[in-house]
N, C-alpha and C. Protein backbone atom coordinates (compact mmCIF):
# COMPACT_ATOMS: atom_id res chain seq x y z
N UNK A 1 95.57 -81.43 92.94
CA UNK A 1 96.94 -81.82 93.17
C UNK A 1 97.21 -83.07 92.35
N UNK A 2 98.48 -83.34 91.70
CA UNK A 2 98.84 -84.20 91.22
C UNK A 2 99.87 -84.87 91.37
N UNK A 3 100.73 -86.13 91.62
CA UNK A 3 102.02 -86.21 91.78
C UNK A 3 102.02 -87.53 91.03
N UNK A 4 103.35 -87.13 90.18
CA UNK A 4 103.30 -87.96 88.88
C UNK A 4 104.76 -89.06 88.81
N UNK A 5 104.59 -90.70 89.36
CA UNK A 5 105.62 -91.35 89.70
C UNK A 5 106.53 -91.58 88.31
N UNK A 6 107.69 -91.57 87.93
CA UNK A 6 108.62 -91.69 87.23
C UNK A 6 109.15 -93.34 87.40
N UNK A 7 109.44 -93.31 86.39
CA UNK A 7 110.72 -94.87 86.78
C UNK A 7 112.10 -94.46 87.08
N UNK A 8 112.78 -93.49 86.98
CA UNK A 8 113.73 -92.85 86.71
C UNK A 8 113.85 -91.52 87.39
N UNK A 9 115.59 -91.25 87.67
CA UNK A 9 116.15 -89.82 88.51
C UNK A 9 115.60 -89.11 86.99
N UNK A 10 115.90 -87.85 87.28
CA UNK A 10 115.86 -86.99 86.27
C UNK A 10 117.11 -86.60 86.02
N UNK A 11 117.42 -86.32 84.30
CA UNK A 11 119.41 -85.73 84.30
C UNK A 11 119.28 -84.21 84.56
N UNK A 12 118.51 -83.91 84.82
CA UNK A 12 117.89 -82.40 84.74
C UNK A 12 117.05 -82.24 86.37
N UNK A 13 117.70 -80.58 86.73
CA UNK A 13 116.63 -80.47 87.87
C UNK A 13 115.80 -79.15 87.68
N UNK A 14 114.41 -79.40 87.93
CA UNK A 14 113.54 -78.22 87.84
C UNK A 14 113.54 -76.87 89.02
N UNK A 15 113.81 -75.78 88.18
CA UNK A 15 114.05 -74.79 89.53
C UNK A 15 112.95 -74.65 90.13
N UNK A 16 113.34 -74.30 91.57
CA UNK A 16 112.33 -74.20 92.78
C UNK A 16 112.86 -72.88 93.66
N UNK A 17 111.80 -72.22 94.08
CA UNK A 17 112.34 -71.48 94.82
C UNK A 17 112.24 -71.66 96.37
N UNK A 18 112.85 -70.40 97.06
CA UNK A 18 112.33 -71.18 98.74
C UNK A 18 111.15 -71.49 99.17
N UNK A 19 109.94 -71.14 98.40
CA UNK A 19 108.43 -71.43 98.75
C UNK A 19 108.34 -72.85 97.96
N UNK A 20 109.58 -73.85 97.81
CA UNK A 20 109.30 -74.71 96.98
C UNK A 20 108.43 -74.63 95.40
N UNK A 21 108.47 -73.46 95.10
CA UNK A 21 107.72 -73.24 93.80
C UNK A 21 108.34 -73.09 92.88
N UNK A 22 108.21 -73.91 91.43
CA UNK A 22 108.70 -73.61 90.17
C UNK A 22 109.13 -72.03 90.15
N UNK A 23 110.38 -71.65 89.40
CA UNK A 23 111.08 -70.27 89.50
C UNK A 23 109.79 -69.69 87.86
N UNK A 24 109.70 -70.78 87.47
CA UNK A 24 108.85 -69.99 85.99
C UNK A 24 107.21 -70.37 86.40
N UNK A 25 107.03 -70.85 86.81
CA UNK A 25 105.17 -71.55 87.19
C UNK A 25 104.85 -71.48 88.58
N UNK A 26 104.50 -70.21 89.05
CA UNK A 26 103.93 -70.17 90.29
C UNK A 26 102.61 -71.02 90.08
N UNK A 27 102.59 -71.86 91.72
CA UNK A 27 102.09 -72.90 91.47
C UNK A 27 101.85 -74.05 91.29
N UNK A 28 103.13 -74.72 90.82
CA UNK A 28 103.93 -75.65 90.81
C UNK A 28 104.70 -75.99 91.43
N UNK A 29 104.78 -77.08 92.44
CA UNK A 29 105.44 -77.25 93.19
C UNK A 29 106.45 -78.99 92.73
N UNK A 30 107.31 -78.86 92.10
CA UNK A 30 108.57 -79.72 91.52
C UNK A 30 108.85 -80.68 92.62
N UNK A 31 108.81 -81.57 93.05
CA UNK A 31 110.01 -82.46 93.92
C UNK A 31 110.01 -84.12 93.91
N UNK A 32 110.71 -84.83 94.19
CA UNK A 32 111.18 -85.73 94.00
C UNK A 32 111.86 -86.31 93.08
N UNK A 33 112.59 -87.38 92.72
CA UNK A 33 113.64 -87.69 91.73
C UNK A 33 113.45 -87.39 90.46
N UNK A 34 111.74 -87.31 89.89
CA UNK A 34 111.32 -86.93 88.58
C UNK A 34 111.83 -85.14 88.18
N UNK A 35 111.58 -84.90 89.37
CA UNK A 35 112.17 -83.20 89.08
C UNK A 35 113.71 -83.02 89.67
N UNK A 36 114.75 -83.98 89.98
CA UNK A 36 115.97 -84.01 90.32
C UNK A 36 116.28 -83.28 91.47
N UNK A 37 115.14 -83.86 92.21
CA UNK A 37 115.51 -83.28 93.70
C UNK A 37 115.69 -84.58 94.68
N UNK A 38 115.55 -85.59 94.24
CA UNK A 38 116.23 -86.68 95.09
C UNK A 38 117.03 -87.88 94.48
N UNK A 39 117.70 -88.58 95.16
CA UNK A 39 118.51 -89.59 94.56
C UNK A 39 117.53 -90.84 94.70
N UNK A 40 116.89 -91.29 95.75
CA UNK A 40 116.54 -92.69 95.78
C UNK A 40 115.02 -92.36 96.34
N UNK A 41 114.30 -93.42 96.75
CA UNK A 41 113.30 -93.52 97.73
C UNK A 41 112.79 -92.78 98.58
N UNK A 42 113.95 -92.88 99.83
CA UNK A 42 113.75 -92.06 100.73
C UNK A 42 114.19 -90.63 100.66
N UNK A 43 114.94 -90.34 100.06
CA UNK A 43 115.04 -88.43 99.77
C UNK A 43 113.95 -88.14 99.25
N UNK A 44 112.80 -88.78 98.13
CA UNK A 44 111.54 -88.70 97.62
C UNK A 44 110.65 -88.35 98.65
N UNK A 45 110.83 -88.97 99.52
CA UNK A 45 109.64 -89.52 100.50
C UNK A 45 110.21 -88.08 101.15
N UNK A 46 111.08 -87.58 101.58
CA UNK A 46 111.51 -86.47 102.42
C UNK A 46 111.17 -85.27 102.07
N UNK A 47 111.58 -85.19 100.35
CA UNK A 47 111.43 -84.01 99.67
C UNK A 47 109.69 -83.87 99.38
N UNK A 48 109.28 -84.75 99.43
CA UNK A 48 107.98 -84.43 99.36
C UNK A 48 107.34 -83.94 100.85
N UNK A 49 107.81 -84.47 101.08
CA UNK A 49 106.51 -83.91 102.82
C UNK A 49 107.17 -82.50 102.87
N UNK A 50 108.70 -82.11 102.59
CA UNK A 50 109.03 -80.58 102.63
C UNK A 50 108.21 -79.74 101.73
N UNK A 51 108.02 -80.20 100.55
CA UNK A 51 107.03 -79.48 99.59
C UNK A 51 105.66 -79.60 99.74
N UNK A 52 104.69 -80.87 100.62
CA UNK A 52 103.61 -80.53 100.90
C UNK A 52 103.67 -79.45 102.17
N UNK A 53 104.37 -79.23 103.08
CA UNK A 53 104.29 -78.50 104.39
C UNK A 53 104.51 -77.18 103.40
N UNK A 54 105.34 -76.55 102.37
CA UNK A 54 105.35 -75.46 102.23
C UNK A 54 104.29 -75.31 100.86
N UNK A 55 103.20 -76.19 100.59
CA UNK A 55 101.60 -75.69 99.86
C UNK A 55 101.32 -75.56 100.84
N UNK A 56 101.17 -76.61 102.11
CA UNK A 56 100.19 -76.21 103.11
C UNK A 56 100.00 -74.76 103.53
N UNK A 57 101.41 -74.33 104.32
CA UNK A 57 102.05 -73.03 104.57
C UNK A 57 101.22 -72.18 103.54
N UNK A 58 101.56 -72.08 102.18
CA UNK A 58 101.02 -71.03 101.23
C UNK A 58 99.45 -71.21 100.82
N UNK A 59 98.96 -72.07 101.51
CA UNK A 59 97.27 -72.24 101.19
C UNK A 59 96.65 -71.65 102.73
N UNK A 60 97.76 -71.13 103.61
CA UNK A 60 97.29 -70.63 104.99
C UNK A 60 97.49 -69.35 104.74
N UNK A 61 98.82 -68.99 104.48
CA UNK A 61 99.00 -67.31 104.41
C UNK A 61 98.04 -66.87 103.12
N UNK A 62 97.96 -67.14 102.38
CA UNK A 62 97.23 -67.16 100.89
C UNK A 62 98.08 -66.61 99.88
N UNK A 63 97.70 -66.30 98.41
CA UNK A 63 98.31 -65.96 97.91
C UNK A 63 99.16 -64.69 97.48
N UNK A 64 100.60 -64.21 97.29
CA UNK A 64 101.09 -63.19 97.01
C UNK A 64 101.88 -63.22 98.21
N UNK A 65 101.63 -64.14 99.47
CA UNK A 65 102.27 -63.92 100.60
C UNK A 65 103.79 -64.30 100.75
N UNK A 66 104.31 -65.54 99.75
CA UNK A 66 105.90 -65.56 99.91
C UNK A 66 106.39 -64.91 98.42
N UNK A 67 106.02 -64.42 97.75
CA UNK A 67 106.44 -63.66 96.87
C UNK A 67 107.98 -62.79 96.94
């Protein structure tokens, strides 16, 4: 796992689908202001625990399961 801090929103947002996963990189899971899913701090801090609960989720059902 990696999560990579930015100084900066992004002008651009990376698609995600409802499993929180990149629409082109299964696998990838995009969120916080670097991928233009939050405005400040705390939407960061929010959008991330939504995107770790749905790896968690997909490292339980395993893979092919929200497909």
């Amino acid at each position: 796992m990696t999560g990579v801090e930015t100084r900066t929103s992004s002008p651009i947002r990376i698609g995600r689908d409802a499993s929180f996963q990149s629409t082109n990189t299964r696998g990838l899971y995009p969120a916080g202001e670097g991928a233009g899913f939050a405005g400040g701090i705390l939407s960061a801090a929010v959008d991330g625990i939504r995107v770790a609960e749905a790896m968690a989720l997909s490292m339980i059902e395993g893979p092919g399961s929200q497909d």
